[in-house]
Protein backbone atom coordinates (compact mmCIF):
# COMPACT_ATOMS: atom_id res chain seq x y z
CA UNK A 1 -63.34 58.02 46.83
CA UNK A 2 -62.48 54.85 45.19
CA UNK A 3 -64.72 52.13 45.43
CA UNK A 4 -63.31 49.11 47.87
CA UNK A 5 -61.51 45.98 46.42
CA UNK A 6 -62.70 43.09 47.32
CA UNK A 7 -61.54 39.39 46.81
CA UNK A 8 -64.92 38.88 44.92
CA UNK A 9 -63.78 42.09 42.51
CA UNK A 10 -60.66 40.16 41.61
CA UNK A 11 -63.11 36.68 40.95
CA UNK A 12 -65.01 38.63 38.76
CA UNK A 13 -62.49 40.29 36.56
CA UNK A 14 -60.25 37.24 36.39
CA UNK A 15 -57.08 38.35 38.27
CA UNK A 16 -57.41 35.87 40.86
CA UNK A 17 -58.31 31.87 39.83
CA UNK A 18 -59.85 29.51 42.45
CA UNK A 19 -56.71 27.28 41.54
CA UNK A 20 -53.17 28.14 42.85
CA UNK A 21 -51.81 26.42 39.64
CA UNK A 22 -52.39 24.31 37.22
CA UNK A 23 -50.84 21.26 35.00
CA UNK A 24 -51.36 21.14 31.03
CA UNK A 25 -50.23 17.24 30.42
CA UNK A 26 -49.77 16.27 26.57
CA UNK A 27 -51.65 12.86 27.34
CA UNK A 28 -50.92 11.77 23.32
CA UNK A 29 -46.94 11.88 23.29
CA UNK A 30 -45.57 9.26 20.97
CA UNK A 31 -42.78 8.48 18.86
CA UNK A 32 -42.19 8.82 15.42
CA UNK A 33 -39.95 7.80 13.09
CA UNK A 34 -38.76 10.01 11.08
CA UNK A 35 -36.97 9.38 7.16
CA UNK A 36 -33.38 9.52 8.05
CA UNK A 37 -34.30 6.66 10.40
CA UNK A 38 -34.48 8.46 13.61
CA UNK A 39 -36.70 8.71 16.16
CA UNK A 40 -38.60 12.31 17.18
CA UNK A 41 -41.66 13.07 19.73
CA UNK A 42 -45.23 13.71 18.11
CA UNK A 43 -48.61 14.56 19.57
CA UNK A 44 -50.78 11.94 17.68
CA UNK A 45 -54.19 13.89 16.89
CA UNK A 46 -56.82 12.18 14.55
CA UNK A 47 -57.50 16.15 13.17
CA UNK A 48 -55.91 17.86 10.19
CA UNK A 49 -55.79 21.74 11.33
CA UNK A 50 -53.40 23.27 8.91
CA UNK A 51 -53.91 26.57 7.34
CA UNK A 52 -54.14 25.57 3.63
CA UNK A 53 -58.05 24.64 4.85
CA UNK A 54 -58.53 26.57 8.00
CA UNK A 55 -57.47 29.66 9.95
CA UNK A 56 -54.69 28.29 11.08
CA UNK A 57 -51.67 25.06 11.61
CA UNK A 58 -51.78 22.54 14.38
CA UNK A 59 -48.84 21.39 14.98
CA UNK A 60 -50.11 17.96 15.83
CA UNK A 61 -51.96 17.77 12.71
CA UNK A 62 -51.78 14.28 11.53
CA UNK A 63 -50.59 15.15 7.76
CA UNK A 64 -47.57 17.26 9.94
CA UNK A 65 -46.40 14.01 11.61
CA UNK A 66 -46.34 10.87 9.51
CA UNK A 67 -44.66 8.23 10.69
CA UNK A 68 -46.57 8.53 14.07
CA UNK A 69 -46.99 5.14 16.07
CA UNK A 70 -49.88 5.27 18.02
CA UNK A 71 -48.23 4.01 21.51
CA UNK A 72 -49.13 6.22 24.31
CA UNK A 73 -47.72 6.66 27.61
CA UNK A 74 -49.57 4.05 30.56
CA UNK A 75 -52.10 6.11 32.35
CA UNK A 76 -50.43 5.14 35.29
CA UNK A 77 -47.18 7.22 34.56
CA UNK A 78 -49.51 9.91 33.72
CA UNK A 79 -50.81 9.88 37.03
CA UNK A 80 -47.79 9.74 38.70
CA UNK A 81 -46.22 12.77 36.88
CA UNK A 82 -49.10 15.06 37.36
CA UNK A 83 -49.41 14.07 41.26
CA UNK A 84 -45.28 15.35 41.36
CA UNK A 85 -46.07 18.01 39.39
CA UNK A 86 -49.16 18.99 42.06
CA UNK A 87 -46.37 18.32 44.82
CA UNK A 88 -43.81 20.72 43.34
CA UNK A 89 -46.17 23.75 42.55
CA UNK A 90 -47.32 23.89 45.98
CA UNK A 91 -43.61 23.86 46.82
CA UNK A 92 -42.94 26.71 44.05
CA UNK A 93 -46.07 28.23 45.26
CA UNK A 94 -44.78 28.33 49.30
CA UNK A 95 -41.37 29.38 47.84
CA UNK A 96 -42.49 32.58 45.91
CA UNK A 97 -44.47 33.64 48.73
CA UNK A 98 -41.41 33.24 51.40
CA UNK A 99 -38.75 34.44 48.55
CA UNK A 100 -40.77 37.03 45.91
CA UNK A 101 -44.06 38.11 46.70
CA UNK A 102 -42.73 41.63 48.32
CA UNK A 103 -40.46 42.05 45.47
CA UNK A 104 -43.57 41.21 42.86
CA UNK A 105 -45.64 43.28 44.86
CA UNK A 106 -43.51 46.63 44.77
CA UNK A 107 -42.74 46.24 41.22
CA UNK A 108 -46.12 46.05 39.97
CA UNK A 109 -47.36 48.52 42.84
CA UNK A 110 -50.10 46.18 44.80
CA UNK A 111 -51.72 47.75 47.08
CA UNK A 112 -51.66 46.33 50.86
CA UNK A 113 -55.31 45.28 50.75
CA UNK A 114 -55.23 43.87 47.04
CA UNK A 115 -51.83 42.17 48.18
CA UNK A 116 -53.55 39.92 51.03
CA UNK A 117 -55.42 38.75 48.65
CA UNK A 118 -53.37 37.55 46.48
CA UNK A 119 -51.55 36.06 48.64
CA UNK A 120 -54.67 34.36 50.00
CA UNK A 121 -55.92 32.57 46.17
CA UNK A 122 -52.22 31.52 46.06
CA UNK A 123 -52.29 30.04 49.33
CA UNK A 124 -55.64 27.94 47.76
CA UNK A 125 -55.36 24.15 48.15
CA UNK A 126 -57.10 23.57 44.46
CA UNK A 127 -55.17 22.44 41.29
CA UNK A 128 -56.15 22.46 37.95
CA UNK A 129 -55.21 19.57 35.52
CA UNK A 130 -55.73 20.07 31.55
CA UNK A 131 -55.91 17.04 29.66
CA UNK A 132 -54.58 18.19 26.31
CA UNK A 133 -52.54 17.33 23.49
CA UNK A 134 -53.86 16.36 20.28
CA UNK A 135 -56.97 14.08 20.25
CA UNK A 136 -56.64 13.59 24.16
CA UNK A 137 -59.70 11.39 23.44
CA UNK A 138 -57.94 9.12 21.84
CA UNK A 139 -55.90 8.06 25.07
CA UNK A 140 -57.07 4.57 25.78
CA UNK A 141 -57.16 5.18 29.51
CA UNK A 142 -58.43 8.85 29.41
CA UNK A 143 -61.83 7.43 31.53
CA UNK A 144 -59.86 6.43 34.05
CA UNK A 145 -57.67 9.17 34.23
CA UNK A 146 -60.02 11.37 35.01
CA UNK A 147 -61.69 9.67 37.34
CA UNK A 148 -58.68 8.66 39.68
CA UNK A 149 -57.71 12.54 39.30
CA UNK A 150 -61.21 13.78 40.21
CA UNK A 151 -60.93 11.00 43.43
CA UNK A 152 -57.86 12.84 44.15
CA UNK A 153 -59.32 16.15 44.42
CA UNK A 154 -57.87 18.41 41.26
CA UNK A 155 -60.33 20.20 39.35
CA UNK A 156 -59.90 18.46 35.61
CA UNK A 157 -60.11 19.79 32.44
CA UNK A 158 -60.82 18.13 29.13
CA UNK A 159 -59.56 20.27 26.02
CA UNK A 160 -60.40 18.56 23.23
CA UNK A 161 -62.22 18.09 19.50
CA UNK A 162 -65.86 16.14 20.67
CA UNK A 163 -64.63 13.34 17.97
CA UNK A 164 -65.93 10.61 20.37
CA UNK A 165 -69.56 12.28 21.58
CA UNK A 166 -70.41 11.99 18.47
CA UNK A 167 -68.94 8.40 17.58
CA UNK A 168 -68.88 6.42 20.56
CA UNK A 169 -71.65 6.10 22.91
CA UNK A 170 -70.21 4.25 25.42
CA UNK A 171 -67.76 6.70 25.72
CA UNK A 172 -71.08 9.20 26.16
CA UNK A 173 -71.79 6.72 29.11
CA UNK A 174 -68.31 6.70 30.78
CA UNK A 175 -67.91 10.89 30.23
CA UNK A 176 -71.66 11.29 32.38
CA UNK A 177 -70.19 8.72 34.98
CA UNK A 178 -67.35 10.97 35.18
CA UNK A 179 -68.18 14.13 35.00
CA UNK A 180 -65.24 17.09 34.16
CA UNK A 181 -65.21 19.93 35.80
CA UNK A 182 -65.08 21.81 31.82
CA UNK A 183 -64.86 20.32 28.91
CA UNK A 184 -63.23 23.05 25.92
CA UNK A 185 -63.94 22.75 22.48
CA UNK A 186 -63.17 24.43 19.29
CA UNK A 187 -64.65 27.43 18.19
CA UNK A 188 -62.01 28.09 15.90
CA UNK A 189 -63.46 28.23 12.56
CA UNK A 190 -67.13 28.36 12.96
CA UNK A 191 -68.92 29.46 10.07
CA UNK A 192 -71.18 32.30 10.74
CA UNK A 193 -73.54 31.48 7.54
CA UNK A 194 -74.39 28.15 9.43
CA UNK A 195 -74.38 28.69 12.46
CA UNK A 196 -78.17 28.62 12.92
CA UNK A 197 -78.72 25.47 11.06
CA UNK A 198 -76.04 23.43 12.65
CA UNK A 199 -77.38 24.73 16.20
CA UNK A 200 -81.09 23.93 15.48
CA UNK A 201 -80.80 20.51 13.67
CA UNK A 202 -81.33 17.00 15.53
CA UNK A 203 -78.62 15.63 16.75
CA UNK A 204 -78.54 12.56 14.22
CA UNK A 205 -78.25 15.36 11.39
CA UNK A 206 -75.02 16.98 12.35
CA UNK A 207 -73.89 13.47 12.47
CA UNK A 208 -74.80 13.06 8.83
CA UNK A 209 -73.00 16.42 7.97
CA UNK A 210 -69.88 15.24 9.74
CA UNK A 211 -69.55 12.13 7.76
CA UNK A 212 -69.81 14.36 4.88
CA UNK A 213 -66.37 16.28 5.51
CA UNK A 214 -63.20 15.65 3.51
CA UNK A 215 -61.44 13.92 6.43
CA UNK A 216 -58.34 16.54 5.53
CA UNK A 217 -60.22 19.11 6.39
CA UNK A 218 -59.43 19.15 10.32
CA UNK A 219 -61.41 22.31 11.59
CA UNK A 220 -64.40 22.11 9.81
CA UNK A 221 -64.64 18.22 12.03
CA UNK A 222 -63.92 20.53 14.71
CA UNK A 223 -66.36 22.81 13.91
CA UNK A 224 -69.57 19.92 13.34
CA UNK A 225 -67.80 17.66 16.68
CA UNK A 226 -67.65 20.53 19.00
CA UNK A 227 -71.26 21.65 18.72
CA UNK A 228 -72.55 18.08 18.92
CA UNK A 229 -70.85 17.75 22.11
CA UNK A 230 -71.78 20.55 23.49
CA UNK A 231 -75.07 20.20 22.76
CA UNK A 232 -75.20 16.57 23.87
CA UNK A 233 -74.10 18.13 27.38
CA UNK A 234 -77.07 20.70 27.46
CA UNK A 235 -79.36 18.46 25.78
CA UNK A 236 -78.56 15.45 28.43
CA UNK A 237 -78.83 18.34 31.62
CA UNK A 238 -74.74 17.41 32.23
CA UNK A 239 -73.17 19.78 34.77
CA UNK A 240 -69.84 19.62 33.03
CA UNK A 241 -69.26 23.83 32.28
CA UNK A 242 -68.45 23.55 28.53
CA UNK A 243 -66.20 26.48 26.90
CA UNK A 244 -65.03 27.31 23.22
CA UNK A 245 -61.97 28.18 22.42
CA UNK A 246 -61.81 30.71 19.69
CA UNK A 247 -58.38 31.53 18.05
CA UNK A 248 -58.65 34.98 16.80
CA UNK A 249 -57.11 35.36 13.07
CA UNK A 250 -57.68 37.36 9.67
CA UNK A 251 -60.65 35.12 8.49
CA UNK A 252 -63.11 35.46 11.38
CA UNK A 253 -62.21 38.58 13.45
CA UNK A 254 -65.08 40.58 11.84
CA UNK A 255 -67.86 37.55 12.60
CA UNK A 256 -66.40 36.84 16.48
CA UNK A 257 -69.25 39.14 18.08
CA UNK A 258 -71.54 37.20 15.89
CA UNK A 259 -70.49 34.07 16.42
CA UNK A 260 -70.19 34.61 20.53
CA UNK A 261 -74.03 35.82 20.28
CA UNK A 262 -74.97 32.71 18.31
CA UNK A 263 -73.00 30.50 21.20
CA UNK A 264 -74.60 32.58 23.70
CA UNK A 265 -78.47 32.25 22.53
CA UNK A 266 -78.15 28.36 22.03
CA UNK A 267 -75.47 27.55 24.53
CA UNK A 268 -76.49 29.88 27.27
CA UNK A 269 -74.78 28.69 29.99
CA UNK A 270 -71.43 27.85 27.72
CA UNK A 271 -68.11 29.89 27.63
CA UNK A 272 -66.65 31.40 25.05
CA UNK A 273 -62.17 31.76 25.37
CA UNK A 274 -60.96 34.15 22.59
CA UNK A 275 -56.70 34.61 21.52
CA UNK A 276 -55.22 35.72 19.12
CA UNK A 277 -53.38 33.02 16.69
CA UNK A 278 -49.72 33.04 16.78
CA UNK A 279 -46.55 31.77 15.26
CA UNK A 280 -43.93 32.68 18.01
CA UNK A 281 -43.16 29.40 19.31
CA UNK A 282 -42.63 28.47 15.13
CA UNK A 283 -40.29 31.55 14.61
CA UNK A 284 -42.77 32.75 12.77
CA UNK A 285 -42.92 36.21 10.72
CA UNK A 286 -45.42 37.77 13.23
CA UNK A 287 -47.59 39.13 10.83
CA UNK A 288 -50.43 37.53 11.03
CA UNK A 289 -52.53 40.47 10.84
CA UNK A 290 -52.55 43.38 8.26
CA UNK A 291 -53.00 47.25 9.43
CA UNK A 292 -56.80 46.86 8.55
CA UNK A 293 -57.07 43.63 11.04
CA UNK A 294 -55.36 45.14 13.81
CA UNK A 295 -57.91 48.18 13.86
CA UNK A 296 -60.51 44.96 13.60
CA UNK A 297 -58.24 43.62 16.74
CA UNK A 298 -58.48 46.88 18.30
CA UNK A 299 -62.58 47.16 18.51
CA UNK A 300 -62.58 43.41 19.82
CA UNK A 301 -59.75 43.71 22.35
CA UNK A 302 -62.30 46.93 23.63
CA UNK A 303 -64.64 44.93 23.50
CA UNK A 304 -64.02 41.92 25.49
CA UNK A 305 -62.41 44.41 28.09
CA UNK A 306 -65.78 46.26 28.34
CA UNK A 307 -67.66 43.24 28.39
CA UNK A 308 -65.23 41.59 31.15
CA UNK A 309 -65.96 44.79 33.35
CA UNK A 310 -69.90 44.45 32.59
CA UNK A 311 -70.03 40.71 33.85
CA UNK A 312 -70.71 38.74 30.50
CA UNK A 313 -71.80 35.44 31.26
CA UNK A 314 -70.22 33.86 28.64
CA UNK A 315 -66.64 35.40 28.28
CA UNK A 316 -63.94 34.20 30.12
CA UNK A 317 -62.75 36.39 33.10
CA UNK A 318 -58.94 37.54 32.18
CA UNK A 319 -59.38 41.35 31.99
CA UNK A 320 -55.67 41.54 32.50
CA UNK A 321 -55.14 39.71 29.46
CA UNK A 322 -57.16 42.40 27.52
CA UNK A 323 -55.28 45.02 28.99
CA UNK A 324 -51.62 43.49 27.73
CA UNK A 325 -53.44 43.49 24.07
CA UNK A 326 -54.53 47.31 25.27
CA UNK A 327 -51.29 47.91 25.72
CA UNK A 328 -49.42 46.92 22.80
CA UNK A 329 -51.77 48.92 20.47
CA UNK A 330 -51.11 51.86 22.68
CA UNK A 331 -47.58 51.37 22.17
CA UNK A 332 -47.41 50.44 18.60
CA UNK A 333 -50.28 52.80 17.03
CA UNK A 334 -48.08 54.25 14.56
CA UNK A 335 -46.68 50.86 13.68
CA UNK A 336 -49.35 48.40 13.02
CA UNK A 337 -46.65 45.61 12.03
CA UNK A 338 -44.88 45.59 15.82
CA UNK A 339 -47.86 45.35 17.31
CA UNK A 340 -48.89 42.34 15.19
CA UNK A 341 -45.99 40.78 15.62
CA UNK A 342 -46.65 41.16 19.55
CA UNK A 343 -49.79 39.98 19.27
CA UNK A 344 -48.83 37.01 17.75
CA UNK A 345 -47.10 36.02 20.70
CA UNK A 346 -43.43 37.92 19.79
CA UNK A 347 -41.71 39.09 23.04
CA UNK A 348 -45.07 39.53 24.80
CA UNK A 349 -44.87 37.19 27.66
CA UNK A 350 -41.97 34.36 28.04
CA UNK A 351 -43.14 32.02 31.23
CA UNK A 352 -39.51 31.98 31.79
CA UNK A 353 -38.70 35.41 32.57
CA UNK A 354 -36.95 36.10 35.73
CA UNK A 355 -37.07 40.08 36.15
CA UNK A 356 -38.25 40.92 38.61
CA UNK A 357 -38.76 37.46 40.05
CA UNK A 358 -39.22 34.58 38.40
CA UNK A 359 -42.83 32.51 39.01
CA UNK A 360 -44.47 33.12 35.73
CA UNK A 361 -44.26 29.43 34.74
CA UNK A 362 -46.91 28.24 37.70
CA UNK A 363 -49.08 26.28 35.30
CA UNK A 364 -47.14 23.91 34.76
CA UNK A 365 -46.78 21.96 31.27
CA UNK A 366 -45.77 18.41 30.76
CA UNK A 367 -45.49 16.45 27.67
CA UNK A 368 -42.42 15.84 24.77
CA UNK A 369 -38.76 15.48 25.55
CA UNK A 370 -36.32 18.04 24.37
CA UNK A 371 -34.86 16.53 20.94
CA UNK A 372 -31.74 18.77 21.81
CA UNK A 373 -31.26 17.02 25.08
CA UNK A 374 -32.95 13.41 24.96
CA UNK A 375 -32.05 11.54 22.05
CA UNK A 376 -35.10 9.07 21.76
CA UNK A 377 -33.38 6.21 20.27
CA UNK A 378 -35.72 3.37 19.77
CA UNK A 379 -39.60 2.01 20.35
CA UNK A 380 -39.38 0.78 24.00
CA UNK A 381 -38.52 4.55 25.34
CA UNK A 382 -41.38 5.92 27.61
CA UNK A 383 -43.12 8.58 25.56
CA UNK A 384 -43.88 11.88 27.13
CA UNK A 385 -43.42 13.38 30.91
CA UNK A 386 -41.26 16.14 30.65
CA UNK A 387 -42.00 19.24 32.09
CA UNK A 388 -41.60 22.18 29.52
CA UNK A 389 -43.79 23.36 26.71
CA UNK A 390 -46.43 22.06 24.33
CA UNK A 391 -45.87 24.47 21.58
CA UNK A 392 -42.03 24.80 21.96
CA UNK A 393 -39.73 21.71 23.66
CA UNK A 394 -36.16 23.59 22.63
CA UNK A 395 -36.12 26.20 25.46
CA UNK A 396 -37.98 24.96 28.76
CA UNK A 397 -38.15 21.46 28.48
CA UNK A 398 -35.64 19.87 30.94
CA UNK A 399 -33.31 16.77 30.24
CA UNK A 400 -35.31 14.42 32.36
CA UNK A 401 -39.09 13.26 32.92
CA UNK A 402 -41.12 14.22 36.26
CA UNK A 403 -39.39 12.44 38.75
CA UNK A 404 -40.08 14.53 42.62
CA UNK A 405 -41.54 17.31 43.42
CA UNK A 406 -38.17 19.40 44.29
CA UNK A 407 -37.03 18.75 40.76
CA UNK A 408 -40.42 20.36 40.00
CA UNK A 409 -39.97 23.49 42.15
CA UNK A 410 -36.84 24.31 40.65
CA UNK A 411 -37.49 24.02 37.14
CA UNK A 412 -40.32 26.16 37.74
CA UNK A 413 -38.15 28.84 39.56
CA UNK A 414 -34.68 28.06 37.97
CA UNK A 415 -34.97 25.45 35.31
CA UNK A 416 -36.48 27.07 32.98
CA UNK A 417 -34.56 30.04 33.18
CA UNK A 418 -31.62 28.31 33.30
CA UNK A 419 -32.26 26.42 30.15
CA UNK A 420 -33.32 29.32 28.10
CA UNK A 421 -29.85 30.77 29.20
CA UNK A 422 -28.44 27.88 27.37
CA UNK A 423 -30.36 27.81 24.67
CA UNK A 424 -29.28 29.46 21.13
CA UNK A 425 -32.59 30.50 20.12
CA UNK A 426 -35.00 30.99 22.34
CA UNK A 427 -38.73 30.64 22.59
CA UNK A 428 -40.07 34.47 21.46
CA UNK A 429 -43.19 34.05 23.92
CA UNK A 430 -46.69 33.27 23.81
CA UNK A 431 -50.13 34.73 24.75
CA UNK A 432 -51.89 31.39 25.71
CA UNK A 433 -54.52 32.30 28.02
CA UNK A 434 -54.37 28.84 30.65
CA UNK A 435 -50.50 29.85 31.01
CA UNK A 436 -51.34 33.47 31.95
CA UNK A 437 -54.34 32.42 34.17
CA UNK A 438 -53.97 34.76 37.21
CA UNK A 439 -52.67 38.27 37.41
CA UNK A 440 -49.38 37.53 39.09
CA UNK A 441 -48.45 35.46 36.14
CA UNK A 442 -49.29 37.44 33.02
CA UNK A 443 -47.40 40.01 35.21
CA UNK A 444 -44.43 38.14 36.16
CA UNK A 445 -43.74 37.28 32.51
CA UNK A 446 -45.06 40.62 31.06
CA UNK A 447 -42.40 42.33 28.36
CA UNK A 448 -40.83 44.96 30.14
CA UNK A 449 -41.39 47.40 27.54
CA UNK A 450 -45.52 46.95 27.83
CA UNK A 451 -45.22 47.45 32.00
CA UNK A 452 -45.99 51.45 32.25
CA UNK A 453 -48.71 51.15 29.54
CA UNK A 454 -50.47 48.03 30.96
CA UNK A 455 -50.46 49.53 34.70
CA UNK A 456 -51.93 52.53 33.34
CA UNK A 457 -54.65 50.58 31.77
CA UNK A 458 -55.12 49.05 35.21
CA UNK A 459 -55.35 51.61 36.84
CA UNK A 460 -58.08 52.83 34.97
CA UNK A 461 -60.09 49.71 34.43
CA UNK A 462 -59.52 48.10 37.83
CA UNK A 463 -58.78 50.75 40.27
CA UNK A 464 -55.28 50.22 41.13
């Protein structure tokens, strides 16, 4: 007899969230002008992630966007276009219920019990926001945004570098006064040899190494900023949950278990986010990993499955994520290159995909115009506020900033796939965790191809 699944089963595996949906805003949209005299969008960051010194390209490194002027949208508009974008998910939410959920359901064969409830954590009255983009730090009016947001009841979310913890104590001040519901670092590029030492030594001393770093060097700031702050948080008994983000890639996949224990042992109570890098949004090559890194791949992506089941404490909960990755090396064992290429974002998961139904796109991203549809013409024009992507503005990103929540709904359950209709080329995909954060979304956008694999993996690991 199977054992019974419960609402608290789904918590606990990740494929329910306590949020119906969620808003990524680029807070750090501003123009730059470019050599031939035009005018593009930019994400202003104060961080130089590129590969030629990390794991890895930003594409908001600052040495990627000279030219940048550092005039940000008013926290004001801000406000105003994540409250809309709020307003329209809960009307995409009520719509996919009404219009799709049966449909989603028999596709992906939900049982009747497991199918209440998901129909119940959609029907949830929490949002998540994700202040992002950047050096979202470096906002001006950041303080207050998160404050008027918390007074407003959304659960917010700082991703960012730690730059400021360690630079700006009255910033320290205003963050305890203010508390975030999770604040996500960078766990990037940690260096396993020093892991020990930079986790045991006062405060004041990683300060001192910090000031030490080639400013060009972007992750290895990260690397020095992220454990300050977190350790300022456990140090100073702040409730703020604090998680690392770690993007998987060639240079650290055989140190990640090592590095997660080291987080674990001095961080207890902190989270650790693994992904794998990718390049699909770029039109990359795929091939970020050799044949010898995907077998690496392989042991992790058992690994964080096994560990998801067994109730680590410090892993994120998004077994279904682990099961997509499960799938594509079950599907590509004999060809090490597709599955890399998958991996790296390739085809895996578009949040505009509309077969069976569309809904993937529910957390919602806001931030640079489309240059192919908005031609930004001069300084006074608003920066940022259009709904669409962070890593990719040519497919998704609409013609016009958030203006109601209907025009919300609808790009959510028509724009977007509309738009990517239009477009020439396409966004490949992406495997961003925060955009696949429930099981009805990594679903609804899952590559066909990956479907009969990835239910059979669910089966087995889940029960259904």
């Amino acid at each position: 007899m199977e054992p019974e699944i419960t609402k608290d089963t789904l918590l606990a595996l990740g494929l329910v969230f306590p949020v119906f949906g969620g808003i990524q805003i680029d807070l750090n949209v501003v123009l730059r002008a470019m050599p031939d005299g035009s005018t593009q969008p930019a994400s202003l960051c104060d961080h130089n992630c590129t590969d030629e010194v990390g794991g890895y390209t930003c594409p908001a490194a600052f040495t990627l966007n000279k030219g940048a002027k550092p005039k940000f949208a008013l926290g004001s508009d801000l406000l105003f276009w994540i409250q809309m974008g709020r307003s329209g998910l809960i009307l995409a939410r009520n719509a996919f219920l009404e219009k799709y959920f049966a449909d989603y359901c028999r596709t992906f064969v939900i049982p009747v019990a497991v199918q209440a409830i998901l129909a119940e954590s959609l029907r949830s009255d929490l949002c998540e926001v994700n202040l992002f983009g950047g050096n979202p730090e470096m906002h001006p009016e950041v303080i207050w945004l998160i404050r008027e947001l918390k007074a407003r009841n959304f659960r917010v979310n700082l991703t960012t570098t730690g730059r400021r913890f360690l630079t700006n104590k009255k910033f320290v001040r205003d963050f305890v006064d203010n508390l975030l519901h999770l604040l996500a670092l960078s766990a990037d590029d940690f260096d396993p040899e020093r892991l020990d030492e930079l986790f045991t030594m006062p405060l004041n001393g990683l300060a001192s190494v910090w000031k030490r770093i080639n400013p060009l060097h972007g992750q290895a700031q990260k690397l020095v900023e992220g454990i300050y702050a977190a350790r300022l948080v456990q140090e100073k008994g702040i409730s703020t949950t604090v998680l690392f983000n770690m993007v998987l890639h060639r240079g650290n996949l055989r140190y990640v278990r090592r590095i997660m224990e080291a987080i674990s042992r001095y961080l207890p109570k902190a989270l650790v986010n693994p992904y794998p890098a990718q390049d699909s949004f770029e039109c990359g090559s795929g091939h970020l990993l050799s044949a010898e890194n995907i077998q690496e791949f392989t042991e992790l992506v058992d690994f964080f499955t096994n560990e998801t089941r067994r109730g680590n404490s410090n892993l994120t909960k998004q077994i279904q994520y682990w099961l997509v990755m499960g799938a594509i090396l079950e599907n590509c064992r004999e060809h090490p290159m597709v599955a890399s290429e998958l991996i790296a974002g390739h085809y895996i998961w578009q949040c505009y995909r509309h077969e069976p139904v569309p809904g993937a796109g529910m957390y919602l991203q806001i931030g640079k115009n489309n240059p192919n549809l908005v031609n930004i013409g001069n300084d006074t024009t608003q920066p940022g506020g259009y709904p669409g992507c962070y890593w990719q503005n040519n497919t998704v990103t609409g013609p016009v900033q958030v203006q109601s929540a209907e025009q919300i709904a609808h790009h959510i359950l028509g724009g977007m796939q509309e738009l990517a209709a239009e477009t020439l080329s396409p966004c490949r995909g992406c495997s961003m965790p925060r955009l696949w954060f429930n099981m009805v979304t990594t679903e609804l956008g899952l590559n066909p191809g990956l479907r009969e694999s990835y239910l059979r993996l669910r089966r087995q690991h889940v029960g259904f």
